[in-house]
C-alpha atoms as a PDB file:
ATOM      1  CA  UNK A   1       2.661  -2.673   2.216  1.00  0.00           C
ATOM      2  CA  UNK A   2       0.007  -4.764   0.443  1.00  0.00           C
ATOM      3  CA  UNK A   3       0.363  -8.716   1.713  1.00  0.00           C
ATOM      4  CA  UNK A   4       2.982  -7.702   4.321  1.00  0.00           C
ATOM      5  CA  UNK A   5       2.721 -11.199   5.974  1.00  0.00           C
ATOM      6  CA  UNK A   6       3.341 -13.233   3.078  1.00  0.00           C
ATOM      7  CA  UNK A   7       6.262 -10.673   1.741  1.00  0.00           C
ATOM      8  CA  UNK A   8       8.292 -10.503   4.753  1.00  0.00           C
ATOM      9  CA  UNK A   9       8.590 -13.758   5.362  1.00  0.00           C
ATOM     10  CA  UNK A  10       9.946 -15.118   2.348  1.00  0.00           C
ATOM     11  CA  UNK A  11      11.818 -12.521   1.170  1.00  0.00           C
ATOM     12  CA  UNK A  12      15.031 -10.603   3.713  1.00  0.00           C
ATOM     13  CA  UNK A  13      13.975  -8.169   5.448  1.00  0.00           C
ATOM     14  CA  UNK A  14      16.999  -7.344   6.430  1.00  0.00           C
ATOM     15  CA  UNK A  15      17.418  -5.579   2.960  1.00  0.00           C
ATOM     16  CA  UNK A  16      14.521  -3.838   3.955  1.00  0.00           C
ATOM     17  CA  UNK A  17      16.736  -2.356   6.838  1.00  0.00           C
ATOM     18  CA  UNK A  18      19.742  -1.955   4.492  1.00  0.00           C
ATOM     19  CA  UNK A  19      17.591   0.184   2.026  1.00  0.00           C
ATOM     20  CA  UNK A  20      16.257   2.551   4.999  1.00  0.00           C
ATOM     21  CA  UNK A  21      19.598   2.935   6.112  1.00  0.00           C
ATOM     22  CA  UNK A  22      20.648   4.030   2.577  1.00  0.00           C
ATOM     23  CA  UNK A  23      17.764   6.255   2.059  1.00  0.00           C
ATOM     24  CA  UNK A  24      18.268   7.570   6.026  1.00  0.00           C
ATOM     25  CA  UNK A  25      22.048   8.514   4.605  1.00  0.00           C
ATOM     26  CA  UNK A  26      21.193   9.864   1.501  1.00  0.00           C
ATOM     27  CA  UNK A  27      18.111  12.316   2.922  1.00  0.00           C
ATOM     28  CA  UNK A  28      19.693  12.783   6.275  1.00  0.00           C
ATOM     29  CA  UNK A  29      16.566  10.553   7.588  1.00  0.00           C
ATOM     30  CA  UNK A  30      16.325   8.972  11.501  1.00  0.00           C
ATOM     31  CA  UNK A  31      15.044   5.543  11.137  1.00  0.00           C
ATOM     32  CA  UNK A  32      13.880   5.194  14.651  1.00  0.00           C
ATOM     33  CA  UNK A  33      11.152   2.177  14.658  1.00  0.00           C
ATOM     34  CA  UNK A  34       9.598  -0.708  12.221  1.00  0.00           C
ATOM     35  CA  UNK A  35       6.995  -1.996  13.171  1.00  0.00           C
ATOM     36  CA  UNK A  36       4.503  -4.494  11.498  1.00  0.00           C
ATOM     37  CA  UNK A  37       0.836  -5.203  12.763  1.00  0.00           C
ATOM     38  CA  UNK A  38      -0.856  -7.697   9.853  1.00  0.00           C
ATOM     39  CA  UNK A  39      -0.878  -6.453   6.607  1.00  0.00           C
ATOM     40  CA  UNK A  40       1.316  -3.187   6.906  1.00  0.00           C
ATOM     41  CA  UNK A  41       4.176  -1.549   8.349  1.00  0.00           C
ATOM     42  CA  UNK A  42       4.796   1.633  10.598  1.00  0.00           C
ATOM     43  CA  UNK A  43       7.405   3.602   9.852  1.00  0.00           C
ATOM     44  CA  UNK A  44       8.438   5.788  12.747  1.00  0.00           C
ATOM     45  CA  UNK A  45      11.368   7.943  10.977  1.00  0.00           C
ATOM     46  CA  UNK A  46      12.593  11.986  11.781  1.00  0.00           C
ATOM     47  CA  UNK A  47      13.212  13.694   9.005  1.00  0.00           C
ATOM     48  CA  UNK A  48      14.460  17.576   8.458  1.00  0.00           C
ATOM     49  CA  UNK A  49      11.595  20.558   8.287  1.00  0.00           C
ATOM     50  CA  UNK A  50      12.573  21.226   4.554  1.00  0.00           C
ATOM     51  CA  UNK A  51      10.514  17.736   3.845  1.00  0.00           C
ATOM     52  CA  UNK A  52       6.892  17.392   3.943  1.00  0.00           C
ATOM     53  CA  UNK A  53       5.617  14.574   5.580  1.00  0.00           C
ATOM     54  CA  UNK A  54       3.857  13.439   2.232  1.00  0.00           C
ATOM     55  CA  UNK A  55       7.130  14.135   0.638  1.00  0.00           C
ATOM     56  CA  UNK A  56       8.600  11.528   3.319  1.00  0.00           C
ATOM     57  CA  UNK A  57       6.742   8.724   2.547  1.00  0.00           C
ATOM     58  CA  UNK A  58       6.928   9.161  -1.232  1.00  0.00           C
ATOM     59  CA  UNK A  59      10.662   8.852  -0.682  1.00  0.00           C
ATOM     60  CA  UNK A  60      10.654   5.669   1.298  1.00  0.00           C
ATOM     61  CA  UNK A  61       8.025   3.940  -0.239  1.00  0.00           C
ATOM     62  CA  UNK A  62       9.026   4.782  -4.160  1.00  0.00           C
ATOM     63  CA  UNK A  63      13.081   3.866  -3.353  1.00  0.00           C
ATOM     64  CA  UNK A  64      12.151   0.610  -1.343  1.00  0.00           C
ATOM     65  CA  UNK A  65       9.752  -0.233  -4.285  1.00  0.00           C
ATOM     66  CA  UNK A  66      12.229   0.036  -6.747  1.00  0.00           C
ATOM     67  CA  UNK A  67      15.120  -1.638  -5.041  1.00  0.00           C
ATOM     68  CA  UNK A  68      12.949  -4.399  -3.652  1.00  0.00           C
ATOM     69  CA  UNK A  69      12.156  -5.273  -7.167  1.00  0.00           C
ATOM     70  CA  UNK A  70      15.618  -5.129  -8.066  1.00  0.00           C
ATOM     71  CA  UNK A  71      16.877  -7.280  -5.734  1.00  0.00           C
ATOM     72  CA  UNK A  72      13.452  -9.396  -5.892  1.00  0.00           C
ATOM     73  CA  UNK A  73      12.173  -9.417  -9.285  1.00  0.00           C
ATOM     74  CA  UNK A  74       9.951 -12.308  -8.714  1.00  0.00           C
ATOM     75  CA  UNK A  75       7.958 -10.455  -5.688  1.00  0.00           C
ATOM     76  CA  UNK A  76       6.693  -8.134  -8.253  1.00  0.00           C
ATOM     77  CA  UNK A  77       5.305 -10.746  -9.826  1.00  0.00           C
ATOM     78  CA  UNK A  78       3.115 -11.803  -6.950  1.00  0.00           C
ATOM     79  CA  UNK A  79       1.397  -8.680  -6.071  1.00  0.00           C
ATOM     80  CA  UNK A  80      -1.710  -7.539  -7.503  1.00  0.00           C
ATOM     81  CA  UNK A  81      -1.092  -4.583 -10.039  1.00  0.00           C
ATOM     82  CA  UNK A  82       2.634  -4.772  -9.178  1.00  0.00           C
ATOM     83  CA  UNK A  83       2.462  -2.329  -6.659  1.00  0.00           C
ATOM     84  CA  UNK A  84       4.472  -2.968  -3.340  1.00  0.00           C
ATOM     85  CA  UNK A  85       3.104  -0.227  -1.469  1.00  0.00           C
ATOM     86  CA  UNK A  86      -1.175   0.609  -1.086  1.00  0.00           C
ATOM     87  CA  UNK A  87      -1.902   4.035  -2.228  1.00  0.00           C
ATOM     88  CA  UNK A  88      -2.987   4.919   1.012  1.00  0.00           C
ATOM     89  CA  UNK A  89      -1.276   5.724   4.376  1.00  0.00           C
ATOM     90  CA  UNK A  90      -1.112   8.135   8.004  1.00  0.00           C
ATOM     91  CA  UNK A  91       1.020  10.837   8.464  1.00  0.00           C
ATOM     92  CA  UNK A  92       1.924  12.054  11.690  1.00  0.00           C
ATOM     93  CA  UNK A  93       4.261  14.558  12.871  1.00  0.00           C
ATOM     94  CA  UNK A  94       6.002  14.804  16.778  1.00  0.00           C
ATOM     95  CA  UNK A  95       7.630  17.046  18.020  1.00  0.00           C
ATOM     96  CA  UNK A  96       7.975  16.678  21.725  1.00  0.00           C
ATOM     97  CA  UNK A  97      10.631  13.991  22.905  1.00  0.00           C
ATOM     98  CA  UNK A  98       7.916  12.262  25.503  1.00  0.00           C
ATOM     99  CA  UNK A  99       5.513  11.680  22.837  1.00  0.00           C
ATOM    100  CA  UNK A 100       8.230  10.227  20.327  1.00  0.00           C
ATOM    101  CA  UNK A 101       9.183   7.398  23.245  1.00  0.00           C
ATOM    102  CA  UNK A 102       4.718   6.726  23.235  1.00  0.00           C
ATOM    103  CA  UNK A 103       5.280   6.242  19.614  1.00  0.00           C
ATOM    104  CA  UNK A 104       8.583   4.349  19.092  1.00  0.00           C
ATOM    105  CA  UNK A 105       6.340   1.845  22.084  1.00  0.00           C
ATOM    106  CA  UNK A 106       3.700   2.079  19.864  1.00  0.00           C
ATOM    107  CA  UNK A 107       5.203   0.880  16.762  1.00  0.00           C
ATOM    108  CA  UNK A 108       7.493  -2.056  18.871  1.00  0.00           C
ATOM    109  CA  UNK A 109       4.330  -3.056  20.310  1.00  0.00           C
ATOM    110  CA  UNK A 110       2.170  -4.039  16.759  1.00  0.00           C
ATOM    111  CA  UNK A 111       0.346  -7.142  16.271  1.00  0.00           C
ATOM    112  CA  UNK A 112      -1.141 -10.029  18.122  1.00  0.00           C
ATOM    113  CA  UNK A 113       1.595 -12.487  19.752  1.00  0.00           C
ATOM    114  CA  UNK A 114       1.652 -14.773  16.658  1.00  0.00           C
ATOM    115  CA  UNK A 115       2.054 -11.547  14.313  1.00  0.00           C
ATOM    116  CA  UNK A 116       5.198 -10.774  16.998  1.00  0.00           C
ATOM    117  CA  UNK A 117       6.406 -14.184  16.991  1.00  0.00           C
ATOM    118  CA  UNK A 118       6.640 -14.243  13.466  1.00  0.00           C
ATOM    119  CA  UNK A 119       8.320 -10.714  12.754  1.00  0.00           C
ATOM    120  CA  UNK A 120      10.250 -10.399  15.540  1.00  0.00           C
ATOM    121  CA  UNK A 121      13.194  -9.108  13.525  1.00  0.00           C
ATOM    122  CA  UNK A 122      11.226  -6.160  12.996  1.00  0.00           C
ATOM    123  CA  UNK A 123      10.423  -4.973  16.254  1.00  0.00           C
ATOM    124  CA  UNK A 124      12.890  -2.323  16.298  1.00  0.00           C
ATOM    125  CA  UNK A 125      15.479  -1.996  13.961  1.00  0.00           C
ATOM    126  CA  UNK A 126      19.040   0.117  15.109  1.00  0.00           C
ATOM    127  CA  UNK A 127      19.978   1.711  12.528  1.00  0.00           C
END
């Protein structure tokens, strides 16, 4: 997410959690981390083997875009180009249960203490 700091604390991130449950519903997603170290997010989510992983994060990122700036029109305004999400991003895939609890630790465990201090409501969302 470009200017992740400045975003998620002005605007609800809870929405953020409502729109990842609706698109975890809707594509039969498992939302199992958030995380946020600085200036973007990690998404640690399970999806079904007819989805790409590329195909995964088009889906989140292109749905929380849009609803973002539905709910938020005036964030749009903000961001450089209008673009919530950076081009860019890491795709992973996991499929032993050991190395999904490394990575859910991984993702609870982003930023520096003032970073945690600060987005402590995204440590780990239940969804």
């Amino acid at each position: 997410m470009k200017y992740c700091k400045n975003l998620l604390n002005d605007y609800a991130v809870n929405f953020l959690k409502h729109v990842c449950s609706e698109i975890g519903e809707r594509y039969s997603f498992e939302f199992d981390a958030i995380g946020c170290d600085g200036d973007h997010l990690h998404f640690f989510v399970g999806a079904e083997p007819k989805y790409s992983p590329s195909r995964v994060m088009q889906i989140i990122k292109s749905i929380t875009a849009r609803n973002i700036f539905k709910e938020y029109p005036e964030i749009k305004k903000q961001l450089w180009g209008g673009e919530l999400w950076s081009d860019g991003g890491y795709n992973g895939t996991v499929g032993d249960e050991n190395i999904s609890d490394i990575i859910t630790k991984y993702v609870q465990n982003q930023g520096d203490q003032e970073e945690k201090q600060a987005y402590k409501q995204m440590k780990i969302i239940d969804f």
